[in-house]
PDB file of N, CA and C in Angstrom:
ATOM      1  N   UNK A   1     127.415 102.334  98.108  1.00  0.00           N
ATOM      2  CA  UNK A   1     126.045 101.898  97.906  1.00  0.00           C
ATOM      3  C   UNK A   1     125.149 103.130  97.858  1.00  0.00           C
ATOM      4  N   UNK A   2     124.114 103.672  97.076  1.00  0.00           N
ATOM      5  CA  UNK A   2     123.316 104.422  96.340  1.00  0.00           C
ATOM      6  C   UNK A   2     122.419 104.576  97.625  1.00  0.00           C
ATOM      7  N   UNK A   3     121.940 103.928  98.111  1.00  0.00           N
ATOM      8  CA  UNK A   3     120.843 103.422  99.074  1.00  0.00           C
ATOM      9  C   UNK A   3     121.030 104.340 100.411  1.00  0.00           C
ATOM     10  N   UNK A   4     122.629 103.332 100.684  1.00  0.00           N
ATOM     11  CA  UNK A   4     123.301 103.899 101.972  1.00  0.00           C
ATOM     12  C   UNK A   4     123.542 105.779 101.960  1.00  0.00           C
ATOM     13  N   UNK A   5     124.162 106.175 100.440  1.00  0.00           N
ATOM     14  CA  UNK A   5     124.693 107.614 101.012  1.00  0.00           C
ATOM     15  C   UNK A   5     123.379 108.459 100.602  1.00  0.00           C
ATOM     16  N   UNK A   6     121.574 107.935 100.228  1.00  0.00           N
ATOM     17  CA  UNK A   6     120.712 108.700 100.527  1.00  0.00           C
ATOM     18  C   UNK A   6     120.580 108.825 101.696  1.00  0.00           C
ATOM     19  N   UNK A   7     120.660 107.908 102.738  1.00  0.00           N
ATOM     20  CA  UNK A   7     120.025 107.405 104.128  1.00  0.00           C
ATOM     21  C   UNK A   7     120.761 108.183 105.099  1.00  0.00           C
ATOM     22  N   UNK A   8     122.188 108.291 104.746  1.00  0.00           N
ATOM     23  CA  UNK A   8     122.992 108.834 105.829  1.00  0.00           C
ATOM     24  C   UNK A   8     123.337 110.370 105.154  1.00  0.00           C
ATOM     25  N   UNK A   9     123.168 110.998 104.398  1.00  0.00           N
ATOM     26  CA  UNK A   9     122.751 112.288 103.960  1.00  0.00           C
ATOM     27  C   UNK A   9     121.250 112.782 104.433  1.00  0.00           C
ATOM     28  N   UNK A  10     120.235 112.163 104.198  1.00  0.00           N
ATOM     29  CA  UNK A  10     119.233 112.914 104.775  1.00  0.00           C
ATOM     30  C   UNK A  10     118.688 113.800 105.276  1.00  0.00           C
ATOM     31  N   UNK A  11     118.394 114.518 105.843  1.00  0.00           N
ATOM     32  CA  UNK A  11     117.294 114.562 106.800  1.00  0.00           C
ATOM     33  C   UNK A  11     116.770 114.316 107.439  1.00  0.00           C
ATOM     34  N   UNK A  12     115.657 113.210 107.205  1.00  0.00           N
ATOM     35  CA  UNK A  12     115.156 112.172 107.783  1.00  0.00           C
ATOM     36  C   UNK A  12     115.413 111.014 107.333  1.00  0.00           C
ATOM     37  N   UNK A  13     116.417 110.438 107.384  1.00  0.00           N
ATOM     38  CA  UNK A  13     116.514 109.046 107.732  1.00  0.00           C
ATOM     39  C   UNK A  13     115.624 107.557 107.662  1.00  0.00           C
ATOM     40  N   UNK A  14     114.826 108.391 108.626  1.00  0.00           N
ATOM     41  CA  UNK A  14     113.911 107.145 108.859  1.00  0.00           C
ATOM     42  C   UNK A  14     112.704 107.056 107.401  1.00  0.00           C
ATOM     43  N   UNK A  15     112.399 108.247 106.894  1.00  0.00           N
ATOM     44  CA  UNK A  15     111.427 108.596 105.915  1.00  0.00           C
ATOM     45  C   UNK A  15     112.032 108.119 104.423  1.00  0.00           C
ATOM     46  N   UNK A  16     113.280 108.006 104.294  1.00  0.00           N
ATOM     47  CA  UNK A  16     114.465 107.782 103.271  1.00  0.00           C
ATOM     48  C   UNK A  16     114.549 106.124 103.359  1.00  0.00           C
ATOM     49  N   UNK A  17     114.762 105.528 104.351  1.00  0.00           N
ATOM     50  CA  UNK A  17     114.741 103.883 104.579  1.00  0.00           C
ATOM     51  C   UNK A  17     113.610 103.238 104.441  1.00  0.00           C
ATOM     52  N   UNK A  18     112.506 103.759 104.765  1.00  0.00           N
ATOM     53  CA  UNK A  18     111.061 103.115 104.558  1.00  0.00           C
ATOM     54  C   UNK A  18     110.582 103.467 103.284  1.00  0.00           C
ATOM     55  N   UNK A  19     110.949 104.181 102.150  1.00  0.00           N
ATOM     56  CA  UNK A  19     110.785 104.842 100.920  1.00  0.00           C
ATOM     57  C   UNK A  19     110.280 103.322 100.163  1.00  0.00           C
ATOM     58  N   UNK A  20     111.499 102.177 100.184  1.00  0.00           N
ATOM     59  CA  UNK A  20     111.274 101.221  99.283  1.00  0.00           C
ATOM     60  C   UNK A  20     110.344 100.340  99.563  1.00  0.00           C
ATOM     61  N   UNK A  21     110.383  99.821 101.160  1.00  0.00           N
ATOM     62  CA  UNK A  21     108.899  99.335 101.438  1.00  0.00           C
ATOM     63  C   UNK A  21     107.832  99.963 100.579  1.00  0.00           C
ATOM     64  N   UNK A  22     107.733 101.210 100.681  1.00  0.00           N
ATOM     65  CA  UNK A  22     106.245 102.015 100.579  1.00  0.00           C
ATOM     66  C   UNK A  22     106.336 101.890  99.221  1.00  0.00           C
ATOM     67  N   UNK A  23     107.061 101.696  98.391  1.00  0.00           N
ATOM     68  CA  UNK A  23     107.135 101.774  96.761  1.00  0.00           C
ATOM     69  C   UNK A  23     106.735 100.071  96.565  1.00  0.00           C
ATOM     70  N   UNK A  24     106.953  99.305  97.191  1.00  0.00           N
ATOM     71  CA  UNK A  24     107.119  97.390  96.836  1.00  0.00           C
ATOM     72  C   UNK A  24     105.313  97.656  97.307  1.00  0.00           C
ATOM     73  N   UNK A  25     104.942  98.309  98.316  1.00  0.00           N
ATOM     74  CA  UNK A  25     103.217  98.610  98.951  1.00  0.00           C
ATOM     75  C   UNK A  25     102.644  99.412  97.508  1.00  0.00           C
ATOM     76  N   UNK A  26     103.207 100.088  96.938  1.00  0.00           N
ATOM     77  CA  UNK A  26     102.248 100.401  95.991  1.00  0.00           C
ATOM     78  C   UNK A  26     102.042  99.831  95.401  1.00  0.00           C
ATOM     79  N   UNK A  27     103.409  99.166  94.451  1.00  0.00           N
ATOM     80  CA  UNK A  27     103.021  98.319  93.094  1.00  0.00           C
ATOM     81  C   UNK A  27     102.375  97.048  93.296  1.00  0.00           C
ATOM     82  N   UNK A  28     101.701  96.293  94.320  1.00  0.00           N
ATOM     83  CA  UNK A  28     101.127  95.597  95.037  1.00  0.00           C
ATOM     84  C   UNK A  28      99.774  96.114  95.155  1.00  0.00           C
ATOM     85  N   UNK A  29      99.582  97.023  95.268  1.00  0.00           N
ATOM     86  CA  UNK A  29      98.108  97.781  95.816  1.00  0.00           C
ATOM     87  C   UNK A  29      97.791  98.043  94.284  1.00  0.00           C
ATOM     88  N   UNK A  30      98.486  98.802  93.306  1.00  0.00           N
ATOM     89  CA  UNK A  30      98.298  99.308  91.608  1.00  0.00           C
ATOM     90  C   UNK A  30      97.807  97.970  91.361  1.00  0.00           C
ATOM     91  N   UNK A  31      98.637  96.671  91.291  1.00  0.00           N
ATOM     92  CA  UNK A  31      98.500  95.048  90.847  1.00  0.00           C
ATOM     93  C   UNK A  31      97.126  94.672  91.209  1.00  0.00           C
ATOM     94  N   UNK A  32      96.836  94.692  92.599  1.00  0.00           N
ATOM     95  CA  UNK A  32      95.574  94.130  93.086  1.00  0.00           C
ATOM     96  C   UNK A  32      94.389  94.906  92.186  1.00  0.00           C
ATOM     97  N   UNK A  33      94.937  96.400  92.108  1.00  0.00           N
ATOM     98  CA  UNK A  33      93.467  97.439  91.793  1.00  0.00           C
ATOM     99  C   UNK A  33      93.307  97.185  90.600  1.00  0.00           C
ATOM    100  N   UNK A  34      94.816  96.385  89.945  1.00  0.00           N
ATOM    101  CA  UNK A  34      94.115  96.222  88.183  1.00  0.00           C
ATOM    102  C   UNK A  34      94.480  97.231  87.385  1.00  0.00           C
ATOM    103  N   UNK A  35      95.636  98.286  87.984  1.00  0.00           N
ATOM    104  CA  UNK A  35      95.591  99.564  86.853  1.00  0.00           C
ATOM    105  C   UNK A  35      96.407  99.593  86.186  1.00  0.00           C
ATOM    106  N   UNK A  36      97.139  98.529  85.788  1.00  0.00           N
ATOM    107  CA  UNK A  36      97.987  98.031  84.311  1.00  0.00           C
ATOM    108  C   UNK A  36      97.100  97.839  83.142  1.00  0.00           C
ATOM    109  N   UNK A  37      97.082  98.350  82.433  1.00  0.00           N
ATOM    110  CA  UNK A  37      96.364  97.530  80.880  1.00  0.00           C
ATOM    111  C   UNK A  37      96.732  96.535  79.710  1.00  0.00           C
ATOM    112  N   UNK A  38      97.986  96.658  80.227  1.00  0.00           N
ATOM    113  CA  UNK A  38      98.782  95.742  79.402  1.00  0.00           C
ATOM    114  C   UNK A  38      99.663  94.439  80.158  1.00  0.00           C
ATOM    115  N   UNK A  39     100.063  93.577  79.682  1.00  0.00           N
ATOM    116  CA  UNK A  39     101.179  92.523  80.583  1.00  0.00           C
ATOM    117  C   UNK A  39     102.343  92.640  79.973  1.00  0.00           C
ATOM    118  N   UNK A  40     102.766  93.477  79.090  1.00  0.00           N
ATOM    119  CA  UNK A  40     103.807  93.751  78.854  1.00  0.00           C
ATOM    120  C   UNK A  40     104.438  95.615  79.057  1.00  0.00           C
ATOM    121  N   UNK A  41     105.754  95.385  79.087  1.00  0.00           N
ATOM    122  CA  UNK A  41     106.011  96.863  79.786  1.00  0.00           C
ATOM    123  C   UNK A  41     106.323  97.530  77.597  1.00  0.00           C
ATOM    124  N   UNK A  42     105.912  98.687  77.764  1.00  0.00           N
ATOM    125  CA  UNK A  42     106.065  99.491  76.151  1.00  0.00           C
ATOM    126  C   UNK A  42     107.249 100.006  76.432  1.00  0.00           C
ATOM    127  N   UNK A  43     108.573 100.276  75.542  1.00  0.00           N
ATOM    128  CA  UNK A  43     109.304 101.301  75.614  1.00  0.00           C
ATOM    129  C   UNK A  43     108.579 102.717  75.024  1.00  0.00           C
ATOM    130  N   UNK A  44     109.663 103.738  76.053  1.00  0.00           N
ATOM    131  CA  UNK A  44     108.776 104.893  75.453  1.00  0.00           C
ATOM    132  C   UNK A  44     110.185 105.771  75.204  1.00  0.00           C
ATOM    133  N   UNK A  45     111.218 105.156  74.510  1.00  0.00           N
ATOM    134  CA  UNK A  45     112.510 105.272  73.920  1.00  0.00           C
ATOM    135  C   UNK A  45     112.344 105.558  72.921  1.00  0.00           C
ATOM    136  N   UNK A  46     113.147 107.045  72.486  1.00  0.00           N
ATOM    137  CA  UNK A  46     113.259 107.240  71.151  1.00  0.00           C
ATOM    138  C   UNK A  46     114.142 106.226  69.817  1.00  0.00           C
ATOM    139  N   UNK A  47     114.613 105.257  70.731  1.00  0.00           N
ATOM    140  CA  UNK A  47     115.590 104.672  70.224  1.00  0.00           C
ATOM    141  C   UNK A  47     114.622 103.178  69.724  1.00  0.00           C
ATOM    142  N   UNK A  48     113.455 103.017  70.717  1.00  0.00           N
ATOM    143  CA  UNK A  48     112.675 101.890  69.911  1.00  0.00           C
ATOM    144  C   UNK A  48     112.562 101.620  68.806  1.00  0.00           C
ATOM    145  N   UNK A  49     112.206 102.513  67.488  1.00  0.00           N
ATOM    146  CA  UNK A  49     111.852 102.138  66.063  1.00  0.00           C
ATOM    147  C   UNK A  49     113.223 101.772  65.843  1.00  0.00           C
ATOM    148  N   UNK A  50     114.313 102.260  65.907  1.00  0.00           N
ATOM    149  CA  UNK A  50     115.605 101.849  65.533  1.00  0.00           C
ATOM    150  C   UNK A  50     115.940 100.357  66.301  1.00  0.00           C
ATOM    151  N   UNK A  51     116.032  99.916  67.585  1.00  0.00           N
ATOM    152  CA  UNK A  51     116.030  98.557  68.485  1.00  0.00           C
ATOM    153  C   UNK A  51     114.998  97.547  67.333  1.00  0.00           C
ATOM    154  N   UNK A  52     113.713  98.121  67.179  1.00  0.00           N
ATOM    155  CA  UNK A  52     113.001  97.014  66.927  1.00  0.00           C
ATOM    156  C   UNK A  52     113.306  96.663  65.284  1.00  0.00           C
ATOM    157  N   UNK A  53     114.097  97.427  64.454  1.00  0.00           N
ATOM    158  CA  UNK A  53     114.689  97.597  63.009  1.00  0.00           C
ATOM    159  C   UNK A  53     115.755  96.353  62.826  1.00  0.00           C
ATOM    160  N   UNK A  54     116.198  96.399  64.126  1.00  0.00           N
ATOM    161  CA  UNK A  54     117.677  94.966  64.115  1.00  0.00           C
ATOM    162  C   UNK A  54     116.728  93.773  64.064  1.00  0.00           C
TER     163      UNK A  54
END
């Protein structure tokens, strides 16, 4: 698990486990403040003009 061998490699530990809370607290706080402009997500893939061609 990806999660687990940041957490137990560390450093700090505790600063490494609370990471995703504090990331689920932002995009929550960004949502409330309104600083999306769009409701859809853009690719910013070079591969888009070719995806959107099929």
């Amino acid at each position: 698990m990806l999660v687990n061998t940041a957490i137990a490699s560390a450093a700090d530990p505790i600063a490494i486990a609370t990471m995703p809370l504090n990331s689920c607290e932002a995009g929550a706080l960004a949502r409330q403040a309104r600083l999306a402009t769009c409701q859809q997500a853009v690719a910013s893939s070079p591969l888009s003009a070719f995806l959107e061609s099929l």
